[in-house]
N, C-alpha and C. Protein backbone atom coordinates (compact mmCIF):
# COMPACT_ATOMS: atom_id res chain seq x y z
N UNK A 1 35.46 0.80 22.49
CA UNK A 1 34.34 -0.10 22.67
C UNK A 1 33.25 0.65 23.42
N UNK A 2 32.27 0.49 22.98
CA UNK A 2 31.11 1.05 23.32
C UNK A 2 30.45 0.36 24.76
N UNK A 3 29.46 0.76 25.73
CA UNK A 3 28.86 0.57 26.56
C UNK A 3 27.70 -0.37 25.88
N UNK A 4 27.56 -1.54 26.69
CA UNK A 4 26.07 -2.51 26.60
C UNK A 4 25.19 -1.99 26.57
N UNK A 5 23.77 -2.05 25.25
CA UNK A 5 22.48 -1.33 25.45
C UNK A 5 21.57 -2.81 25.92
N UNK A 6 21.66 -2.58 27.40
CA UNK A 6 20.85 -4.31 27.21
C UNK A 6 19.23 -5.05 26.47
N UNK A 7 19.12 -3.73 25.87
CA UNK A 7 17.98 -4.23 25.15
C UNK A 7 18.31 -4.40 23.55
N UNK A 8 19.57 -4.03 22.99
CA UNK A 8 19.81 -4.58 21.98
C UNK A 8 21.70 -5.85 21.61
N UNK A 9 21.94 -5.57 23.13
CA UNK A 9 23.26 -6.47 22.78
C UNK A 9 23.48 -8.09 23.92
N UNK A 10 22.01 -7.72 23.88
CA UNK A 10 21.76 -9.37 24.59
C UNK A 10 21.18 -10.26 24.12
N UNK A 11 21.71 -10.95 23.34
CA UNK A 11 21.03 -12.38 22.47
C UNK A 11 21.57 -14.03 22.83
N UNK A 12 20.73 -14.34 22.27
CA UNK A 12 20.59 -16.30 22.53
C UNK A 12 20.98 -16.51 21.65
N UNK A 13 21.79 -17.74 22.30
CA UNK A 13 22.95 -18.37 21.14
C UNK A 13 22.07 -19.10 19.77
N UNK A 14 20.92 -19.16 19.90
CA UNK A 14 19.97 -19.46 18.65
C UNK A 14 19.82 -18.71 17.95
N UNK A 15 19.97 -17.46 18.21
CA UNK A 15 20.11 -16.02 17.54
C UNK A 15 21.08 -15.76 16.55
N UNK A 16 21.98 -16.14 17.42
CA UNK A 16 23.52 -15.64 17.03
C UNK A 16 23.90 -16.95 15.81
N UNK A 17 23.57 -18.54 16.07
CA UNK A 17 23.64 -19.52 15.11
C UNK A 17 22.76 -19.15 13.50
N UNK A 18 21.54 -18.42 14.22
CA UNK A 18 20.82 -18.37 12.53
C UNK A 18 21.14 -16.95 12.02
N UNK A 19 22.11 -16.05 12.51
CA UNK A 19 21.99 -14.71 12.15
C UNK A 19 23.72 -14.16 12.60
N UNK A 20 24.63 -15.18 12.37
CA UNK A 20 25.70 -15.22 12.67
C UNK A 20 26.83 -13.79 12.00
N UNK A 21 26.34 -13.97 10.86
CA UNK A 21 27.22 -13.03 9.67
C UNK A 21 27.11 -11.41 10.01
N UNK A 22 25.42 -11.18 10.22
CA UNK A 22 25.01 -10.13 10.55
C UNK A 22 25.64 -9.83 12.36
N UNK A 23 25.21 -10.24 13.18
CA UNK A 23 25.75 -10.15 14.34
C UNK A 23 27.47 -9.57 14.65
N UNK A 24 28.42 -10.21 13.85
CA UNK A 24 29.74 -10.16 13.45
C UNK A 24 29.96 -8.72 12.80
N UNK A 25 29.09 -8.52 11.70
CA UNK A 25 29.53 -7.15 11.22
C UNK A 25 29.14 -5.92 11.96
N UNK A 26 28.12 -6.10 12.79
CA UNK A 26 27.35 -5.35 14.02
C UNK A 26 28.31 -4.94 14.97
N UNK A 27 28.86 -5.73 15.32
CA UNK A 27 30.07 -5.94 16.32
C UNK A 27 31.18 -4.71 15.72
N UNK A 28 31.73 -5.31 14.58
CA UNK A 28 32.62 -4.23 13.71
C UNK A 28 32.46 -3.10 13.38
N UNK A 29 30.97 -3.43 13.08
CA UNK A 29 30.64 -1.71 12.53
C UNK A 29 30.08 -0.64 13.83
N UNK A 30 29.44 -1.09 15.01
CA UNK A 30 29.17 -0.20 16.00
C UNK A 30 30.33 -0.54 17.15
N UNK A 31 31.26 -1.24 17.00
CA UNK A 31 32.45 -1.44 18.37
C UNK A 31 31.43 -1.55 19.29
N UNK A 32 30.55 -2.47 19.62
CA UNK A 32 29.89 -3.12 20.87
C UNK A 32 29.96 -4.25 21.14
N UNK A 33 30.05 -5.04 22.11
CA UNK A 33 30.26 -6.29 22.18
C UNK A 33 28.80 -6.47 21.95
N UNK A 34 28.94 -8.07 21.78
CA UNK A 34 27.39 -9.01 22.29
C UNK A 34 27.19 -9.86 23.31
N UNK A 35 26.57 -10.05 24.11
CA UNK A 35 26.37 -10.89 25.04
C UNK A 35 25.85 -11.95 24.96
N UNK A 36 26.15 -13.54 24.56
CA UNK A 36 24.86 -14.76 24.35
C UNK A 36 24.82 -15.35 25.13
N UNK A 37 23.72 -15.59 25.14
CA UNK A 37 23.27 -16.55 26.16
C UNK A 37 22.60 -17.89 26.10
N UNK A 38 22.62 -18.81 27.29
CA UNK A 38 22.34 -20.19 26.82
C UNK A 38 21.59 -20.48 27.85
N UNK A 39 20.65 -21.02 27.43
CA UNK A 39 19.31 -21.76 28.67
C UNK A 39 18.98 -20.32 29.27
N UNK A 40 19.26 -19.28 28.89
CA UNK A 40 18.54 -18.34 29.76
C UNK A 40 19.69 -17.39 30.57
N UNK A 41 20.86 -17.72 30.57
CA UNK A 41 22.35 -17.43 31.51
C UNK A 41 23.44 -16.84 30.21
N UNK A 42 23.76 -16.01 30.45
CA UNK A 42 24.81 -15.38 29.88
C UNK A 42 25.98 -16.33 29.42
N UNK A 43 26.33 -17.11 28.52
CA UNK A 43 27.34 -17.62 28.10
C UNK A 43 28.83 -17.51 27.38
N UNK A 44 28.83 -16.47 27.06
CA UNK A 44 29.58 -15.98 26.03
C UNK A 44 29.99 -14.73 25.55
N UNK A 45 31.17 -14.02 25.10
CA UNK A 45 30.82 -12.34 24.99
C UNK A 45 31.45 -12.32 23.60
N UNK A 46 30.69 -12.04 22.09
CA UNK A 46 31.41 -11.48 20.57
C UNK A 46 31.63 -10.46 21.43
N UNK A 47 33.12 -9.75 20.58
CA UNK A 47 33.79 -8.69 20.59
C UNK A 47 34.70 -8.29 19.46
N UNK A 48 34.79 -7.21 18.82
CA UNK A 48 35.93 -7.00 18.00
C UNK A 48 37.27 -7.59 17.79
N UNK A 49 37.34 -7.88 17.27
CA UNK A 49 38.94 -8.30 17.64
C UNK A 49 39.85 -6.90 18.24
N UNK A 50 39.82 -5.92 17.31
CA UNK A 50 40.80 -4.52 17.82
C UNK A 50 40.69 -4.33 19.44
N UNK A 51 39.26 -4.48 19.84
CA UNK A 51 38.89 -4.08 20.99
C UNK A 51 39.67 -5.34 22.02
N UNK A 52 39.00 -6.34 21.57
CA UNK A 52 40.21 -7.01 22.11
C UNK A 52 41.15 -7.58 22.30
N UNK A 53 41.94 -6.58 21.77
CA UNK A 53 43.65 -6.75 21.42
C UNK A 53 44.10 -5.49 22.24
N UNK A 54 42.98 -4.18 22.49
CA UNK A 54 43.20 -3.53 23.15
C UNK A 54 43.18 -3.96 24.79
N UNK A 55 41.91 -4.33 24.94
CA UNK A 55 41.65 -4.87 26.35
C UNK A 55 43.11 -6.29 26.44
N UNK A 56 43.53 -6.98 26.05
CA UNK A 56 44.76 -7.89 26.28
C UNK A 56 45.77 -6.61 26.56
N UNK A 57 46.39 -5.96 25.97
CA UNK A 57 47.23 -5.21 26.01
C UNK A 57 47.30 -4.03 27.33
N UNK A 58 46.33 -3.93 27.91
CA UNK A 58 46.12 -2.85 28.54
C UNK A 58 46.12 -4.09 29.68
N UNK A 59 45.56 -4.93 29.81
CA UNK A 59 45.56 -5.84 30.59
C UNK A 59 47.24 -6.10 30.95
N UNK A 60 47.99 -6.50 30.03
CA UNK A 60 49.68 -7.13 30.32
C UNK A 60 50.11 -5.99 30.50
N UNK A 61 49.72 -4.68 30.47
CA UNK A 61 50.76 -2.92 31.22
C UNK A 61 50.26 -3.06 32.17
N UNK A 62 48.92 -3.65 32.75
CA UNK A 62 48.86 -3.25 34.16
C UNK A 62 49.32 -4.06 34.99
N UNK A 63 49.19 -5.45 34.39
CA UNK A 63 50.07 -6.33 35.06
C UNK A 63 51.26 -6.07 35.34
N UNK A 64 51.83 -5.49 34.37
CA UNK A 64 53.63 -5.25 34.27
C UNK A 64 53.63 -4.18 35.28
N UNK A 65 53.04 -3.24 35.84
CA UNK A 65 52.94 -1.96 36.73
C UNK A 65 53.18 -2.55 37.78
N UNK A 66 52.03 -3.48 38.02
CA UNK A 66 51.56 -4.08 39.36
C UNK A 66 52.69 -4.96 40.01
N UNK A 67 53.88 -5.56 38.55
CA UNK A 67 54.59 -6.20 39.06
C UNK A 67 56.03 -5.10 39.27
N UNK A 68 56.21 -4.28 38.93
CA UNK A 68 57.06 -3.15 38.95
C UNK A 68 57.09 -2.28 40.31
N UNK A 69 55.73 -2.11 40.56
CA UNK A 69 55.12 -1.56 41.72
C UNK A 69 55.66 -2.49 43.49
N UNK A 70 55.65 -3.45 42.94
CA UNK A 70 55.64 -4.27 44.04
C UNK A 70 57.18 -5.30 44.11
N UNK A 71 57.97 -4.88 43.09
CA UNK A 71 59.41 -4.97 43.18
C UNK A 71 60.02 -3.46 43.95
N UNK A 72 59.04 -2.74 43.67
CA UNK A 72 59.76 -1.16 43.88
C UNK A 72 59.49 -1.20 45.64
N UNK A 73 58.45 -1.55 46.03
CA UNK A 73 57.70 -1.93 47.42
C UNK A 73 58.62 -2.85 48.30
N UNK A 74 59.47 -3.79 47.35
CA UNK A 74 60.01 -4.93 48.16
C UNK A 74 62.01 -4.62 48.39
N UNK A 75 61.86 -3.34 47.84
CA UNK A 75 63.23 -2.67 47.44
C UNK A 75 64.06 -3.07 46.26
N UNK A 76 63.36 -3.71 45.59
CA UNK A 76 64.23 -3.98 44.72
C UNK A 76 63.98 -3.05 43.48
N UNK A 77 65.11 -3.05 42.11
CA UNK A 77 64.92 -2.37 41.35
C UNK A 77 66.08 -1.03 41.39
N UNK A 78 66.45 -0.38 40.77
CA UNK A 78 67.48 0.75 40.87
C UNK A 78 66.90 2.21 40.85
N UNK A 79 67.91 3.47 40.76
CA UNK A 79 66.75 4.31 40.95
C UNK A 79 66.76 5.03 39.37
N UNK A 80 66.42 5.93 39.09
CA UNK A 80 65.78 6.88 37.75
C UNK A 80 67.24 7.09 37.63
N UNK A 81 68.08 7.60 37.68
CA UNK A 81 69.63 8.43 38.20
C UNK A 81 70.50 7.08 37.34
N UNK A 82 70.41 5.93 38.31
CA UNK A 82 71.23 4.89 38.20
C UNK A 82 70.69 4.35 36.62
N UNK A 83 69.91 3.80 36.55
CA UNK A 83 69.13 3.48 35.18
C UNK A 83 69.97 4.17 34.08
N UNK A 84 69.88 5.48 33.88
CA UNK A 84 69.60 6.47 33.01
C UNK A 84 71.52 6.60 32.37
N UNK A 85 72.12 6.07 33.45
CA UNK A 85 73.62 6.22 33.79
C UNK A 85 74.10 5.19 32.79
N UNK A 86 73.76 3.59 33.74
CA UNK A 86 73.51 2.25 32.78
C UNK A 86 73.04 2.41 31.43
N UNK A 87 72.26 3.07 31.28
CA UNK A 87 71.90 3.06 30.01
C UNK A 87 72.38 3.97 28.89
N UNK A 88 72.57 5.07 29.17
CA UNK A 88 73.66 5.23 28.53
C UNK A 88 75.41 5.16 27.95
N UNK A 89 76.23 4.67 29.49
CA UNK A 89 77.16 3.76 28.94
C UNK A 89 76.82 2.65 27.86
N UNK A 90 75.65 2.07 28.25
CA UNK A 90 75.60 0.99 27.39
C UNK A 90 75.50 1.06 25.74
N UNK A 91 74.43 2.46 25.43
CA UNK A 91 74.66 2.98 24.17
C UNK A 91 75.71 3.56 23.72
N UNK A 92 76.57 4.14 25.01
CA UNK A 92 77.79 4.83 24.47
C UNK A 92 78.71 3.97 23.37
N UNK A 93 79.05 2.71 23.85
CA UNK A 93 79.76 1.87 23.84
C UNK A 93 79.42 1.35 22.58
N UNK A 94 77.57 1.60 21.97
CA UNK A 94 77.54 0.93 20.34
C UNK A 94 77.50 1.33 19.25
């Protein structure tokens, strides 16, 4: 996903209603979001879908870190050694 050019990816949702189709393929074809806006205030952000399926995804690993991180902080969790041990008995066995 590309960086905001704010002189071309900031439009009013009146914009975006009469010029909808075009806006959408804009999106797809340069990977930039759009920004709309309503009464004058930023309302809304088009985005790719890929892009954001990327941004979700990258979002739930960091979460998952943050929660990994802070099991590892609170002592819990086993170590690299122990894991690696477990886990292979466990394949041994199928």
């Amino acid at each position: 996903m590309s960086h905001i050019q704010l002189d071309r990816d900031i439009r009013s949702l009146s914009d975006f209603r009469a010029n909808a189709a075009s806006f959408i393929e804009r999106v797809k074809s340069e990977r930039r979001p759009i920004i709309l806006t309503q009464h004058g205030k930023s309302s809304a952000v088009l985005i790719d879908v890929e892009d954001y399926q990327k941004m979700v995804d990258k979002i739930q690993l960091l979460e998952e870190l943050s929660a990994a991180r802070a099991e590892l902080d609170n002592g819990e969790g086993i170590s690299h050694d122990e894991f690696f041990t477990k886990l292979k008995s466990q394949y041994a066995n199928s």
